[in-house]
Protein backbone atom coordinates (compact mmCIF):
# COMPACT_ATOMS: atom_id res chain seq x y z
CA UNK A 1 0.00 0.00 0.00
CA UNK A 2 1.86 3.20 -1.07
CA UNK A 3 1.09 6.07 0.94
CA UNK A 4 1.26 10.24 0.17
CA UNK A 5 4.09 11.37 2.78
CA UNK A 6 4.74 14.54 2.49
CA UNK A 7 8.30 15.62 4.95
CA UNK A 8 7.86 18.75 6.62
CA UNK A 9 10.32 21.45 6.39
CA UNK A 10 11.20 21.24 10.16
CA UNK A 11 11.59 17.14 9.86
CA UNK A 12 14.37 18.28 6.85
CA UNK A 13 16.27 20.55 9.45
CA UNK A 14 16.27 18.36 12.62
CA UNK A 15 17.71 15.59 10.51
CA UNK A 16 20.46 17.53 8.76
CA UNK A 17 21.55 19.24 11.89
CA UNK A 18 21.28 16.24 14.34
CA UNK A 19 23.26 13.73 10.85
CA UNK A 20 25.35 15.67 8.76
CA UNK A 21 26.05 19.09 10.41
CA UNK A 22 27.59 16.89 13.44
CA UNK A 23 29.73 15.05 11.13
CA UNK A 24 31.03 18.08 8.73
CA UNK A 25 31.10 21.37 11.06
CA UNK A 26 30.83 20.41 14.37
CA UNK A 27 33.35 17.57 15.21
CA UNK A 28 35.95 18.89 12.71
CA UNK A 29 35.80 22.33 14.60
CA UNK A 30 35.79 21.12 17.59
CA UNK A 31 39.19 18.99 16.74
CA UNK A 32 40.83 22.43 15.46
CA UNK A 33 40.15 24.30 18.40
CA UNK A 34 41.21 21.58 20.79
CA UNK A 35 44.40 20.57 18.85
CA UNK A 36 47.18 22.22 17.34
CA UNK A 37 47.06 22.76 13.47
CA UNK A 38 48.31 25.08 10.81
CA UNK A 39 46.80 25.39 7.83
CA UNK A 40 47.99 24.61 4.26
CA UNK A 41 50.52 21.99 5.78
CA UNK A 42 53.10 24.59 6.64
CA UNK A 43 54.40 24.29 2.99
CA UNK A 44 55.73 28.04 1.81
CA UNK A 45 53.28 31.07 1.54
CA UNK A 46 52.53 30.75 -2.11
CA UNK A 47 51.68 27.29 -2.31
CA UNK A 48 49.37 27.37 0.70
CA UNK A 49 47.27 29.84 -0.99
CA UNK A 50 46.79 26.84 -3.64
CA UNK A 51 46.11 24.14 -0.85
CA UNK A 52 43.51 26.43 1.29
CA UNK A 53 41.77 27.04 -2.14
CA UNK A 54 41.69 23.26 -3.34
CA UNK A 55 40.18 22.79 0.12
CA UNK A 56 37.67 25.62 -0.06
CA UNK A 57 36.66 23.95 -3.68
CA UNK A 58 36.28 20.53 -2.03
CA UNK A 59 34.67 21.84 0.34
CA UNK A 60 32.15 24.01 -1.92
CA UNK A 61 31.70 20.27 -4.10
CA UNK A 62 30.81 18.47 -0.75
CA UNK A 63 28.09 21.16 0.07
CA UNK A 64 26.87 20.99 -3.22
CA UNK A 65 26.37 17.34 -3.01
CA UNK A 66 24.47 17.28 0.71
CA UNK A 67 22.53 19.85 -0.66
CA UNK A 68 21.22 17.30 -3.95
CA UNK A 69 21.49 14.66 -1.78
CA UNK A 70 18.83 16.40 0.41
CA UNK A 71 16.58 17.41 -2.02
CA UNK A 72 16.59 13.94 -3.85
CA UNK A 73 15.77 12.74 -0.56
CA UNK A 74 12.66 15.18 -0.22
CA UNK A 75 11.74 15.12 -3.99
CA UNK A 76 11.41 11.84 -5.03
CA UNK A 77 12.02 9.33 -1.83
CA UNK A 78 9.16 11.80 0.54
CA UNK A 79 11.37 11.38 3.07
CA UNK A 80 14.49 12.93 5.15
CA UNK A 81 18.50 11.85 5.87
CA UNK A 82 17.14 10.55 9.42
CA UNK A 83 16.13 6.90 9.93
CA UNK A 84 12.97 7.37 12.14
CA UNK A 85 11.57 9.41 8.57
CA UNK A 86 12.69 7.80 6.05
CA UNK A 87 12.16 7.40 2.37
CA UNK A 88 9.29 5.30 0.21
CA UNK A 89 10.53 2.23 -1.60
């Protein structure tokens, strides 16, 4: 019996920042500001403008794709990231 779920836009936000926003903001941060790092590798000033900006563009690319990934999720599954809501077969 197929039913007609609709996912609210609250269900969408309490699963993206209980699942993915933990994973990609919160834990990283939270392991730069508790241990020591430098950023671009401590390779010379010219090349760590390259690194930080490859990161930024992975970075960008990996938002991009949560951000489908979502709205595939809420499109054509009816359903959210988070298992107690989740998509129709």
């Amino acid at each position: 019996m197929a039913t007609n779920k609709q996912s609210s836009v609250l269900s969408h936000f309490v699963s993206i920042l209980l699942l993915p926003l933990n994973v990609t903001v919160i834990i990283p941060a939270l392991l730069l500001f508790f241990f020591h790092n430098s950023v671009g590798w401590g390779v010379e000033p010219p090349i760590t403008i390259l690194v930080v900006l490859i990161g930024a563009i992975i970075m960008i690319l990996g938002l991009l794709l949560v951000i489908l990934t979502i709205f595939q999720f809420a499109t054509k599954g009816k359903g959210t990231l988070a298992p107690w809501d989740p998509q129709e077969n």
